[in-house]
C-alpha atoms as a PDB file:
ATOM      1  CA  UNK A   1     242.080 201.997  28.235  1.00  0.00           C
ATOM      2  CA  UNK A   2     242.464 200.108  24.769  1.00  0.00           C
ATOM      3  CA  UNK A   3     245.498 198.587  24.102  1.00  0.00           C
ATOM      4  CA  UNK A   4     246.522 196.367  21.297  1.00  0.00           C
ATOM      5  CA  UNK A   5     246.086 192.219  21.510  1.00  0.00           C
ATOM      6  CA  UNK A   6     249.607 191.849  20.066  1.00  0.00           C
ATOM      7  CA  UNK A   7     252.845 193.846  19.791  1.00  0.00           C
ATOM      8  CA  UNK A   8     255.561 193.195  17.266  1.00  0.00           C
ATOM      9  CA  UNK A   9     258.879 193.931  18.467  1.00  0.00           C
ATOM     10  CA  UNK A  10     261.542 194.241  16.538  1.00  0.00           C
ATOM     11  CA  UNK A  11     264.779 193.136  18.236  1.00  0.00           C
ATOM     12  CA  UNK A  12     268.263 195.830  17.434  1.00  0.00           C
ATOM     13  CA  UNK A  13     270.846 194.347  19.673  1.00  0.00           C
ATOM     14  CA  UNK A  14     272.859 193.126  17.078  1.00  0.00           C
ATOM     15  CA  UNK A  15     273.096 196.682  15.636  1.00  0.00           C
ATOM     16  CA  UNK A  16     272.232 199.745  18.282  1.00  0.00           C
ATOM     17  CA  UNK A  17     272.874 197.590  21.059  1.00  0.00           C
ATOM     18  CA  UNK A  18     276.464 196.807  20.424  1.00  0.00           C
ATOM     19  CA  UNK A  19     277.712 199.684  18.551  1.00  0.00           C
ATOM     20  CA  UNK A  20     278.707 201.645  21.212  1.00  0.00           C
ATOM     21  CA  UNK A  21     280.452 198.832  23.136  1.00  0.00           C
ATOM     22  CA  UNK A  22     284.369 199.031  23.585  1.00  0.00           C
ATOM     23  CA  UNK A  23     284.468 195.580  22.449  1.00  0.00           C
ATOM     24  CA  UNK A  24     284.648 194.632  18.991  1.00  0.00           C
ATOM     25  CA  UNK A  25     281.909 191.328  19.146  1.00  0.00           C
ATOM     26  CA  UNK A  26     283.640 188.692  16.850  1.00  0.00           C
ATOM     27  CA  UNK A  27     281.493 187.223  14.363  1.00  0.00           C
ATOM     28  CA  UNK A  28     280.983 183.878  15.949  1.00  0.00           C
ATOM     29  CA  UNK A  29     279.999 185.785  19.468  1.00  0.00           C
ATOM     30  CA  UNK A  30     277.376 187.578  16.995  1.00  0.00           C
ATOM     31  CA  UNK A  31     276.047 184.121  15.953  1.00  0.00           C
ATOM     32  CA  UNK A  32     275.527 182.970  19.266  1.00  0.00           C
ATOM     33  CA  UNK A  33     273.405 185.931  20.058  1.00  0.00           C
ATOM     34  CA  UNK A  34     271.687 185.502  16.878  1.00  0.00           C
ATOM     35  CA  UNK A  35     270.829 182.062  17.822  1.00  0.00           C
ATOM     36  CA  UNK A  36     269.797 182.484  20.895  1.00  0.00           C
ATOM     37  CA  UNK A  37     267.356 184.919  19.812  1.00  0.00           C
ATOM     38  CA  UNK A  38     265.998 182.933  17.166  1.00  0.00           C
ATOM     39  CA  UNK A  39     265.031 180.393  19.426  1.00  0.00           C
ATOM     40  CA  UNK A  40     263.350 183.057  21.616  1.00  0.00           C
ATOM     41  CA  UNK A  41     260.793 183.239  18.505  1.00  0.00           C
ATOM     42  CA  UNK A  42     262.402 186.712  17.459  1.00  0.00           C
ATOM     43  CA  UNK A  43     261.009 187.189  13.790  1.00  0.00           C
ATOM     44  CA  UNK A  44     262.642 190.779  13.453  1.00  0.00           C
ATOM     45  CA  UNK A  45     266.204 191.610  13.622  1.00  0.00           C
ATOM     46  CA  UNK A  46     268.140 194.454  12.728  1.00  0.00           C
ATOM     47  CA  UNK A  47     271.633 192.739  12.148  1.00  0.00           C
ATOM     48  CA  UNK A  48     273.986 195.041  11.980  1.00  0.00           C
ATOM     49  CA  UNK A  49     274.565 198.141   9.411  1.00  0.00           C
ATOM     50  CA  UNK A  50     276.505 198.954   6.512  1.00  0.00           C
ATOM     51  CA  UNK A  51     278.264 202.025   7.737  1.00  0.00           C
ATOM     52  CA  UNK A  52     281.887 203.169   7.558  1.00  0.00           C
ATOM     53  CA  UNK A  53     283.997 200.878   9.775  1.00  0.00           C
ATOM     54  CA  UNK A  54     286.262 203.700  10.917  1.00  0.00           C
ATOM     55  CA  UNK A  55     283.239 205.482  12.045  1.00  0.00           C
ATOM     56  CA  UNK A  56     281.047 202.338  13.403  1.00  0.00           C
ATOM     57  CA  UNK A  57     284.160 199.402  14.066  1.00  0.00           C
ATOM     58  CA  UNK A  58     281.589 197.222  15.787  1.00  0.00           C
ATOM     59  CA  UNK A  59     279.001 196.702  12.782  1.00  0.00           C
ATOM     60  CA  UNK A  60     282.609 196.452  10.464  1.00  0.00           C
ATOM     61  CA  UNK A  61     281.319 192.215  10.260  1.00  0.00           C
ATOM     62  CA  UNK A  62     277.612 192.603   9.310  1.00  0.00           C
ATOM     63  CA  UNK A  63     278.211 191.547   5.955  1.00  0.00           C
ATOM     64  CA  UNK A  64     279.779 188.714   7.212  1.00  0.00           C
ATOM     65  CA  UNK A  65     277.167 188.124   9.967  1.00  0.00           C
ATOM     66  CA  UNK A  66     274.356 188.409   7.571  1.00  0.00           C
ATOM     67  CA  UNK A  67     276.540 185.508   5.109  1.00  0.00           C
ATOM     68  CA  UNK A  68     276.554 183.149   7.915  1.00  0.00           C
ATOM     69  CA  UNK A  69     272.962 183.110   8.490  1.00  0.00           C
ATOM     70  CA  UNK A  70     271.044 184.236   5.101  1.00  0.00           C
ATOM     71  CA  UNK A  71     270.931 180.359   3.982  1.00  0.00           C
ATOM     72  CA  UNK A  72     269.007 179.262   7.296  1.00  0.00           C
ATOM     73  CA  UNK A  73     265.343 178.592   6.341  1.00  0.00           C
ATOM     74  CA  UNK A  74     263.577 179.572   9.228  1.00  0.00           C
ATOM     75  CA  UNK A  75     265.227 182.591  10.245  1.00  0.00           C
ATOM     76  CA  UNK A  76     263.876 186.161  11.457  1.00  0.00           C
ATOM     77  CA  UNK A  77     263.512 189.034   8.827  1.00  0.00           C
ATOM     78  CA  UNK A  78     266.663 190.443   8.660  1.00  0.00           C
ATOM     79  CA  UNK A  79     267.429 194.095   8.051  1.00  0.00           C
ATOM     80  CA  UNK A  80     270.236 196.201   8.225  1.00  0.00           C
ATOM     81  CA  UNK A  81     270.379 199.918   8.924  1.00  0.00           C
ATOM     82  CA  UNK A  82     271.603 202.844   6.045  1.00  0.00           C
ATOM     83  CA  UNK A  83     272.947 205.953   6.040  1.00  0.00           C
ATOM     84  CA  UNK A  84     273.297 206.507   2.688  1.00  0.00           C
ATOM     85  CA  UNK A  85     273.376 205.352  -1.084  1.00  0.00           C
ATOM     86  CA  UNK A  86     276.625 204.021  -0.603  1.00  0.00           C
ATOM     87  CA  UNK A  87     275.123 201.563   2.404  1.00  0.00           C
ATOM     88  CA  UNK A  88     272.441 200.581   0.597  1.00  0.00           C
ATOM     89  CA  UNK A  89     274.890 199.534  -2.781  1.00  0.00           C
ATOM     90  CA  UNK A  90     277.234 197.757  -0.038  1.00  0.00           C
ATOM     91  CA  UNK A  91     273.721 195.855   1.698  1.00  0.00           C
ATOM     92  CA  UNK A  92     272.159 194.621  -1.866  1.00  0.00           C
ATOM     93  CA  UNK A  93     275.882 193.215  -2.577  1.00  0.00           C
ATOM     94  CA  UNK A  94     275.965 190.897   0.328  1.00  0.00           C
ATOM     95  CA  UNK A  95     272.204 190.199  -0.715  1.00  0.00           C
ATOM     96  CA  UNK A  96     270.336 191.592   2.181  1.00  0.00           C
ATOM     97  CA  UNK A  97     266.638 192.517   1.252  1.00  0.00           C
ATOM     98  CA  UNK A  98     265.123 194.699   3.792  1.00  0.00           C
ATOM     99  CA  UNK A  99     267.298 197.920   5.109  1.00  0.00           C
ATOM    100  CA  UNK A 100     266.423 201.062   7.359  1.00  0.00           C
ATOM    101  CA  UNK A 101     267.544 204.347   6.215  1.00  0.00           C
ATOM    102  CA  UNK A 102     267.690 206.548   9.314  1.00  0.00           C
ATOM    103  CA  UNK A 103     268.268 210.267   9.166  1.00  0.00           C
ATOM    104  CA  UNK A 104     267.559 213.031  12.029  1.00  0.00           C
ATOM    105  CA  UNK A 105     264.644 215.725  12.141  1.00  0.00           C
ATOM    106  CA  UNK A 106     267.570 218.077  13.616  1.00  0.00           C
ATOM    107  CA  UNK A 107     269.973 219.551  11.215  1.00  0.00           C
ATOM    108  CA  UNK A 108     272.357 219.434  13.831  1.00  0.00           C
ATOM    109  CA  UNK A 109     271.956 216.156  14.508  1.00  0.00           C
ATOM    110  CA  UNK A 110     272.256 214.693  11.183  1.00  0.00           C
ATOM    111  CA  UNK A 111     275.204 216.739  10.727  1.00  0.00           C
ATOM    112  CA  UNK A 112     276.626 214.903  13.171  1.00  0.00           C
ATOM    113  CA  UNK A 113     275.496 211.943  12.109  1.00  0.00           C
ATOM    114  CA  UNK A 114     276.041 211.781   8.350  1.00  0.00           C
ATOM    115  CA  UNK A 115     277.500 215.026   8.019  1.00  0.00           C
ATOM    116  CA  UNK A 116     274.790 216.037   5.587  1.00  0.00           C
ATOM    117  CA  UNK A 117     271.626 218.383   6.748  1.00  0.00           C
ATOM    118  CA  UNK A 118     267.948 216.680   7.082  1.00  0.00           C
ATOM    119  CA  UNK A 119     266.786 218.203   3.391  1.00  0.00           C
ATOM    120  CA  UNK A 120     270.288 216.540   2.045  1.00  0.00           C
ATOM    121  CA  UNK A 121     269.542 213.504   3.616  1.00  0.00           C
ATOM    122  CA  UNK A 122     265.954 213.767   2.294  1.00  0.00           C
ATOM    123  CA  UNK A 123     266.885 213.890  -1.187  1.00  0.00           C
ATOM    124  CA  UNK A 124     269.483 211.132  -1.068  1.00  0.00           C
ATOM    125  CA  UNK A 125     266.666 209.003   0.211  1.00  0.00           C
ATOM    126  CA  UNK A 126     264.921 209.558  -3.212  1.00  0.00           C
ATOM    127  CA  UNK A 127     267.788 208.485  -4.487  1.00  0.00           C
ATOM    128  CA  UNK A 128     267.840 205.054  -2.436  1.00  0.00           C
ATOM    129  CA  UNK A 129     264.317 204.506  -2.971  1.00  0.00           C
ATOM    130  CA  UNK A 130     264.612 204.451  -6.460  1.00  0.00           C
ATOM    131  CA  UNK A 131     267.646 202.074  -5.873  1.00  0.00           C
ATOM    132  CA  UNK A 132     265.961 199.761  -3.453  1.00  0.00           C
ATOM    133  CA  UNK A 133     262.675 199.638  -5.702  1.00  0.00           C
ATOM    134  CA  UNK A 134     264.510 198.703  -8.950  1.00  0.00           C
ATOM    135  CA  UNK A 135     266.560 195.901  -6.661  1.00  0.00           C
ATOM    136  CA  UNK A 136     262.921 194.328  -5.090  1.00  0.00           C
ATOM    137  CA  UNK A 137     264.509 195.676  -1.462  1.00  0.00           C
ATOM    138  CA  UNK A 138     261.809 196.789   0.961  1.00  0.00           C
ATOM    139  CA  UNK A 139     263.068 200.039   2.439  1.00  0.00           C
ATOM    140  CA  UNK A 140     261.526 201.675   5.737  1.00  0.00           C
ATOM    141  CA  UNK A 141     262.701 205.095   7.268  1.00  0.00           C
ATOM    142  CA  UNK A 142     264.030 205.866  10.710  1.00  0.00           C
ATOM    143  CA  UNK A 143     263.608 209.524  11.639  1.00  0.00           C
ATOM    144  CA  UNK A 144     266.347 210.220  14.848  1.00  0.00           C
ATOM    145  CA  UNK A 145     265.815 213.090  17.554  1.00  0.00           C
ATOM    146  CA  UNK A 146     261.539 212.876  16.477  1.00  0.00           C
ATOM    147  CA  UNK A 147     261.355 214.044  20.152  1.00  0.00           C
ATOM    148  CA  UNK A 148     264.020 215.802  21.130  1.00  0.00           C
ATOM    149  CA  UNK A 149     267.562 216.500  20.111  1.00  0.00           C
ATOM    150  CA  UNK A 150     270.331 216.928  22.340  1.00  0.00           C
ATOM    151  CA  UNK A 151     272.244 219.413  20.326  1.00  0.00           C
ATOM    152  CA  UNK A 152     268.813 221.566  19.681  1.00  0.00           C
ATOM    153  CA  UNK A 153     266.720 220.602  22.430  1.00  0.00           C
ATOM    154  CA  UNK A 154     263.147 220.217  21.594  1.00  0.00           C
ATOM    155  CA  UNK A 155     261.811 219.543  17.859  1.00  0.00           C
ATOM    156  CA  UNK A 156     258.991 221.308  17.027  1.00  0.00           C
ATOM    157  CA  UNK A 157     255.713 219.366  16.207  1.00  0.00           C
ATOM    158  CA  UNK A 158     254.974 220.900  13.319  1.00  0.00           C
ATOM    159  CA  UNK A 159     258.433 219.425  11.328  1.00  0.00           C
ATOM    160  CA  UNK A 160     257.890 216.290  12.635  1.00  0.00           C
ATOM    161  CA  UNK A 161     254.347 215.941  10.976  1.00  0.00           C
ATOM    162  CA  UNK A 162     255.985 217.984   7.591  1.00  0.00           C
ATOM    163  CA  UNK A 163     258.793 215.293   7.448  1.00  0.00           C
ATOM    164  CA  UNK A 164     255.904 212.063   7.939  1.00  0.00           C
ATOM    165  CA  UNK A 165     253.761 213.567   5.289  1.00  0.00           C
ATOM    166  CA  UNK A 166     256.708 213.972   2.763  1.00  0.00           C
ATOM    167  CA  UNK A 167     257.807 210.003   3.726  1.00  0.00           C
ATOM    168  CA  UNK A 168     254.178 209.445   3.586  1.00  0.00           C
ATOM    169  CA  UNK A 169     253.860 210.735   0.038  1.00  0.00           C
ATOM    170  CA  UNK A 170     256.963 208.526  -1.119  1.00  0.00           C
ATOM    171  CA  UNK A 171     255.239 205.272   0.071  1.00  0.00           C
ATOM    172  CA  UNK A 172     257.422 204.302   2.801  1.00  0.00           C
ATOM    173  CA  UNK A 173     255.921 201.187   4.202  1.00  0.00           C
ATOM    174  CA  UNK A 174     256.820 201.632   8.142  1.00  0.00           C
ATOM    175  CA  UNK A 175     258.233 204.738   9.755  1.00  0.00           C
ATOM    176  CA  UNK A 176     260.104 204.496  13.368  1.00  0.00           C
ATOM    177  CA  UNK A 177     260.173 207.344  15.106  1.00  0.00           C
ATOM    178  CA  UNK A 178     262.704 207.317  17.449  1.00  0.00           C
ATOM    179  CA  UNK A 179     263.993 208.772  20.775  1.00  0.00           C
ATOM    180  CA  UNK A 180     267.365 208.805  20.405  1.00  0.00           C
ATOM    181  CA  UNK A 181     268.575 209.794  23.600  1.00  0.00           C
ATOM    182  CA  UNK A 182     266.076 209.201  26.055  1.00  0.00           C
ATOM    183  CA  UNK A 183     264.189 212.893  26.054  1.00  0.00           C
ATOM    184  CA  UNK A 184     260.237 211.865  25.455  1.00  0.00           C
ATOM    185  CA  UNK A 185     257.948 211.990  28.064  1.00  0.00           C
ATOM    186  CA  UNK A 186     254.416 209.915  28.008  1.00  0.00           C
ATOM    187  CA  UNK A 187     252.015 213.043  27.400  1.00  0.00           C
ATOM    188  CA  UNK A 188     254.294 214.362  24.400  1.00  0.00           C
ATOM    189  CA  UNK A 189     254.489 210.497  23.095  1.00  0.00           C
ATOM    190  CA  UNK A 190     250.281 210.129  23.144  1.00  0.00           C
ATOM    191  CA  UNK A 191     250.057 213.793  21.574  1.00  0.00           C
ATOM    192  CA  UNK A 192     252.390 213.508  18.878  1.00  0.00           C
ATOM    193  CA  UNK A 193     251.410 209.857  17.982  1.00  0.00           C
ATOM    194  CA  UNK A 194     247.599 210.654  18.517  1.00  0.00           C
ATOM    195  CA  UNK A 195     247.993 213.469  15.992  1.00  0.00           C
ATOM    196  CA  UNK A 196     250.239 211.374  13.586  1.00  0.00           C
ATOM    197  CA  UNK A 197     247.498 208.273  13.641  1.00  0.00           C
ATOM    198  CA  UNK A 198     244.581 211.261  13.076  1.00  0.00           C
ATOM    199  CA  UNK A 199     246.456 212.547  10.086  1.00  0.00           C
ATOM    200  CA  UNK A 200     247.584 209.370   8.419  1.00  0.00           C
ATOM    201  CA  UNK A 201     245.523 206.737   9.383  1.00  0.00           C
ATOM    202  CA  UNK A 202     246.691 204.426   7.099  1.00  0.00           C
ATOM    203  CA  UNK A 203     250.652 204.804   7.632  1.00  0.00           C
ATOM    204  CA  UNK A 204     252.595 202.402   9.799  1.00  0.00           C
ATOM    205  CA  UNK A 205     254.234 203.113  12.626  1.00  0.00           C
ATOM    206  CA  UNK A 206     257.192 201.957  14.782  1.00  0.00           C
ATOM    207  CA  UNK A 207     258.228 203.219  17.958  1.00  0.00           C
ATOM    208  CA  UNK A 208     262.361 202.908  19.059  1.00  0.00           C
ATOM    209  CA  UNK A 209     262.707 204.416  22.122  1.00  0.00           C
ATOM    210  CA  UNK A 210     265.850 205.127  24.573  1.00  0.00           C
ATOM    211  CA  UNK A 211     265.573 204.383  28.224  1.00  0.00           C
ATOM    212  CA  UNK A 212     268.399 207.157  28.724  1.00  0.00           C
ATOM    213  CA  UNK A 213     266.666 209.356  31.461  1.00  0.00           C
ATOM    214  CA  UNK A 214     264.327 205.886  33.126  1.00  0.00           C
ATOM    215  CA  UNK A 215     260.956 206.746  30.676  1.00  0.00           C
ATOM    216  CA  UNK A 216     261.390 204.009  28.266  1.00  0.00           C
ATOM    217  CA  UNK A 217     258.273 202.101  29.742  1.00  0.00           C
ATOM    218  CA  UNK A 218     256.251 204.705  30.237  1.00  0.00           C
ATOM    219  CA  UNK A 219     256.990 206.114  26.924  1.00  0.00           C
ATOM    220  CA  UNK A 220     255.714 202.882  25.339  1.00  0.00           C
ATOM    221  CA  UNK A 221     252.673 202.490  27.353  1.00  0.00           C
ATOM    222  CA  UNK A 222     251.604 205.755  25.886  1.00  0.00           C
ATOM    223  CA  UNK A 223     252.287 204.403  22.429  1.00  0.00           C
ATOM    224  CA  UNK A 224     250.284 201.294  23.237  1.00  0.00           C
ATOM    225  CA  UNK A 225     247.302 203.563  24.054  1.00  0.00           C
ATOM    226  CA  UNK A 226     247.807 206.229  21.161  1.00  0.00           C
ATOM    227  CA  UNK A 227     247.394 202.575  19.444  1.00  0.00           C
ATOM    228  CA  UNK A 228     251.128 201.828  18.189  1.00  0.00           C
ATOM    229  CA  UNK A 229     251.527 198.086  18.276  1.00  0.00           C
ATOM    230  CA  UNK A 230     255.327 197.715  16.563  1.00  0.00           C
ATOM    231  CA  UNK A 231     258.715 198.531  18.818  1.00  0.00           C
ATOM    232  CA  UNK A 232     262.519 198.351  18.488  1.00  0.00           C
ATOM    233  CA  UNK A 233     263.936 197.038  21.799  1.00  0.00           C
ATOM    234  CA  UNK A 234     267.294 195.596  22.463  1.00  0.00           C
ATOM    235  CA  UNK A 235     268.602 192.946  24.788  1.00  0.00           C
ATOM    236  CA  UNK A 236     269.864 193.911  27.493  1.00  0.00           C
ATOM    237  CA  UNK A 237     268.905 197.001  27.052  1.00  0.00           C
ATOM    238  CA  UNK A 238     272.234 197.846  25.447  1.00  0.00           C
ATOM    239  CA  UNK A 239     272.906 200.529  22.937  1.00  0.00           C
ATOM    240  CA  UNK A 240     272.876 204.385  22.223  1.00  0.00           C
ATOM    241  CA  UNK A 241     274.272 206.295  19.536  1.00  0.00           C
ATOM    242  CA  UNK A 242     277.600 207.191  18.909  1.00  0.00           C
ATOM    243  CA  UNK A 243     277.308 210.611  17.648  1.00  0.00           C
ATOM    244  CA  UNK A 244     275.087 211.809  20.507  1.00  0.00           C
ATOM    245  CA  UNK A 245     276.401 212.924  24.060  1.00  0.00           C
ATOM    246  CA  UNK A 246     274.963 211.508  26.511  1.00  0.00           C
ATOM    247  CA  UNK A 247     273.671 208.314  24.935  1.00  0.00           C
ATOM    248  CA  UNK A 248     272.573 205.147  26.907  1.00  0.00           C
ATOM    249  CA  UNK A 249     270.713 201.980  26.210  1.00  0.00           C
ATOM    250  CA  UNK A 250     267.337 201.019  24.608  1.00  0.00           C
ATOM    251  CA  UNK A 251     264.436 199.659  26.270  1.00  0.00           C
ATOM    252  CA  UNK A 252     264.887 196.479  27.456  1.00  0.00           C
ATOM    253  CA  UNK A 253     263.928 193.720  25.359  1.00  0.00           C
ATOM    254  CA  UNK A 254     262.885 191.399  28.243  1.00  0.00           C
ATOM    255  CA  UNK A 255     261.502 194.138  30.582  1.00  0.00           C
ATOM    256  CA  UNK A 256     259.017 194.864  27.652  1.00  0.00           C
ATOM    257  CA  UNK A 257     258.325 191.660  27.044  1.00  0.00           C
ATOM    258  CA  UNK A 258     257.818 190.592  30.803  1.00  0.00           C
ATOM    259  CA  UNK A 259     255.429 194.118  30.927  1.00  0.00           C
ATOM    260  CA  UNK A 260     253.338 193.444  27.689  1.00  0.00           C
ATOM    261  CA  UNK A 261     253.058 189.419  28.596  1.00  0.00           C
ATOM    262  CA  UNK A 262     251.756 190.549  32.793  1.00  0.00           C
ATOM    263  CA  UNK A 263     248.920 193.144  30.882  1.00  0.00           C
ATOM    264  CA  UNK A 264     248.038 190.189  28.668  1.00  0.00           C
ATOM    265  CA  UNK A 265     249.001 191.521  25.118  1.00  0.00           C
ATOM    266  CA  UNK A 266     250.800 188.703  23.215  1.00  0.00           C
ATOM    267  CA  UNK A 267     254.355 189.202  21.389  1.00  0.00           C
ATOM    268  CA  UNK A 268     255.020 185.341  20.563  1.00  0.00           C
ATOM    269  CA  UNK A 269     258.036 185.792  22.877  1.00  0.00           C
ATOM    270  CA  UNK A 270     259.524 183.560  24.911  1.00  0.00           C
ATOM    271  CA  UNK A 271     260.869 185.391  28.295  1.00  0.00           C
ATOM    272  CA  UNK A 272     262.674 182.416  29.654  1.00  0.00           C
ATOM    273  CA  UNK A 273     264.432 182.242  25.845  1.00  0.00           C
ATOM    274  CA  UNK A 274     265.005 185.937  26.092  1.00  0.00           C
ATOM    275  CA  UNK A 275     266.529 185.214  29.845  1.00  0.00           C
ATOM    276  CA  UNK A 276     268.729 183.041  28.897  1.00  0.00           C
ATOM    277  CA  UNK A 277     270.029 185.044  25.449  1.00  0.00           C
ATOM    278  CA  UNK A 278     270.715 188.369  27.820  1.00  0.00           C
ATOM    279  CA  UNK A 279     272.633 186.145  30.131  1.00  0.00           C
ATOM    280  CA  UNK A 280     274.966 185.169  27.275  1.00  0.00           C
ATOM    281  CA  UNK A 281     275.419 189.029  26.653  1.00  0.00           C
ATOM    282  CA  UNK A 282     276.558 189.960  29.897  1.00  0.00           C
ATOM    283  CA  UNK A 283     279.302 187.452  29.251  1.00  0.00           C
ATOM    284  CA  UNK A 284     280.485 188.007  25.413  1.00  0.00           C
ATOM    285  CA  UNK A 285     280.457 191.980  26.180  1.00  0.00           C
ATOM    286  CA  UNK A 286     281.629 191.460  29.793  1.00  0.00           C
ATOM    287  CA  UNK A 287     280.067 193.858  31.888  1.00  0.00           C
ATOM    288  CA  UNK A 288     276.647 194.120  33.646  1.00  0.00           C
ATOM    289  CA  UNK A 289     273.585 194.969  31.436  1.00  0.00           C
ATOM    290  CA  UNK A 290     270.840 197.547  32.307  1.00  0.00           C
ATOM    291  CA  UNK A 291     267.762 194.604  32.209  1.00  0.00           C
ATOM    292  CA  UNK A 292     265.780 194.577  35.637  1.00  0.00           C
ATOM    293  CA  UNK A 293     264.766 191.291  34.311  1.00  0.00           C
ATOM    294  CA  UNK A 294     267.751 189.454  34.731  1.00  0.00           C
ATOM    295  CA  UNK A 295     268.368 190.769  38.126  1.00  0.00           C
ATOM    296  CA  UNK A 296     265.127 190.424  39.893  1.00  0.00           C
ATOM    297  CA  UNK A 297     263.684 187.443  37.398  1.00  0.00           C
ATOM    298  CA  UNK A 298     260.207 187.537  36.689  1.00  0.00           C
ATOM    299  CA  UNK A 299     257.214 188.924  38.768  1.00  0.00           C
ATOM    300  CA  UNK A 300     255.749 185.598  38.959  1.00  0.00           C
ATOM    301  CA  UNK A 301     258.953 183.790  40.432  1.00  0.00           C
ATOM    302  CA  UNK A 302     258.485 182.589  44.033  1.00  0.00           C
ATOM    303  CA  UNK A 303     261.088 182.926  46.496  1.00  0.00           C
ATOM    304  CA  UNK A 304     262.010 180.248  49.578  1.00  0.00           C
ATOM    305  CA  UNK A 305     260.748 181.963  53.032  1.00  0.00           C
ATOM    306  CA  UNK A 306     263.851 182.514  55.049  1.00  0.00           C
ATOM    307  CA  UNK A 307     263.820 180.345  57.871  1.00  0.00           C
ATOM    308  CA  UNK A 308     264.269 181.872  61.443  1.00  0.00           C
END
């Protein structure tokens, strides 16, 4: 099997992994976590989103989030997630350069989500591109439900690849395609990404996957050997989304990390950082987490032999 040397990841728990908590995370909470993840080596970080705040109350601060930090000089690329024009206006006021417009391949789903279908959503992002371009902001594009939707049920292959050509053909720099509640399996990942590599070779990809149904590891090792070497992950493994039933967490940021480091592909990570940053969760959103990691520790950690 071939697998990458290296794997990016791309760390969300400021954004997807808090927004469905029932606490609202004060700002200096968020800074903590921020911190603690920047000296984990984190070099991408999705802080937060511009999004109504009586639809999304917990990403109501990121402007303020993304004020307190912007002015640090070695700090992580920092991008913020988009539904619409009107996100991207409020972003490039509070100066943020790099944003994620998501939308859904299921009408149903985006309806849900931004009350708009996909081919509405599609045409707005011409819209934001044009914005973005004219305001030197790098843009990339999040399609939601690429393998599944859990209003639809299963999205056929054939609008997937329609929907990455037509991103394709607008010069979108990266495209995550994401699992946003939990319903890939490993041989539909490798198919659709094989395909999707075959056909545009030359197109980035990221992988965001949901850990919803236990298949978040799995679902990235077939990534890894379709050749996908970029992944969203969030501490903890907190997160979902809140216009889906059913949603649970991401992948776990330090269970992918501890998995990549033990098959020997670099991520520039430090685990015991990461440890220590998803201990600090559990206690600002006070409740358990999902990471195996933090219960069990390492594989390599050696335990005293009970005495008789």
């Amino acid at each position: 099997m071939n697998f990458p040397e290296r794997v990016q990841i791309n760390e969300v728990v400021l954004r997807d992994g808090l927004q469905l908590e029932a606490k609202i995370v004060p700002l200096e909470e968020k800074k903590e976590l921020y911190d603690l993840l920047v000296k984990s080596n984190i070099k991408t970080l999705e802080f937060g989103s511009f999004v109504h705040p009586k639809l999304v109350p917990q990403m109501a601060n990121s402007g303020e989030l993304f004020a307190a930090v912007a002015a640090e000089t070695q700090r992580p690329a920092l991008i913020a997630l988009i539904p619409n024009l009107k996100g991207a206006e409020n972003a490039q006021s509070h100066g943020v350069s790099q944003l994620n417009f998501v939308f859904s391949a299921s009408d149903t789903h985006n309806q849900q989500n931004v009350r708009k279908n996909t081919e509405e959503s599609l045409n707005e992002l011409k819209t934001i591109l044009e914005f973005c371009n004219s305001h030197g902001i790098m843009l990339n594009v999040s399609i939601a439900t690429t393998f599944g939707c859990p209003f639809e049920g299963e999205v056929p292959v054939e609008r997937i690849q329609n929907l990455v050509r037509r991103l394709a053909e607008m010069e979108i720099d990266t495209i995550t395609l994401a699992d946003t509640t939990g319903m890939a399996n490993p041989k539909q990942v490798y198919g659709l990404l094989t395909m999707l590599r075959n056909e545009f070779p030359s197109q980035k990809f990221n992988l965001h996957f949901h850990n919803t149904r236990g298949m978040g590891l799995s679902n990235i090792l077939a990534s890894l050997q379709a050749g996908i070497d970029s992944f969203d992950t969030s501490l903890g493994g907190l997160g979902g989304c809140p216009f889906a039933p059913g949603a649970t967490g991401n992948v776990c940021t330090e269970d992918v990390v501890h998995m990549l480091h033990n098959m020997g592909i670099e991520t520039g990570l430090s685990l015991e950082g990461l440890l220590k940053a998803s201990a600090a969760l559990e206690k600002i959103v006070e409740h358990r987490t999902p990471s195996y990691l933090l219960k069990a520790g390492p594989s390599d950690r050696k335990y005293p032999v009970p005495s008789n």
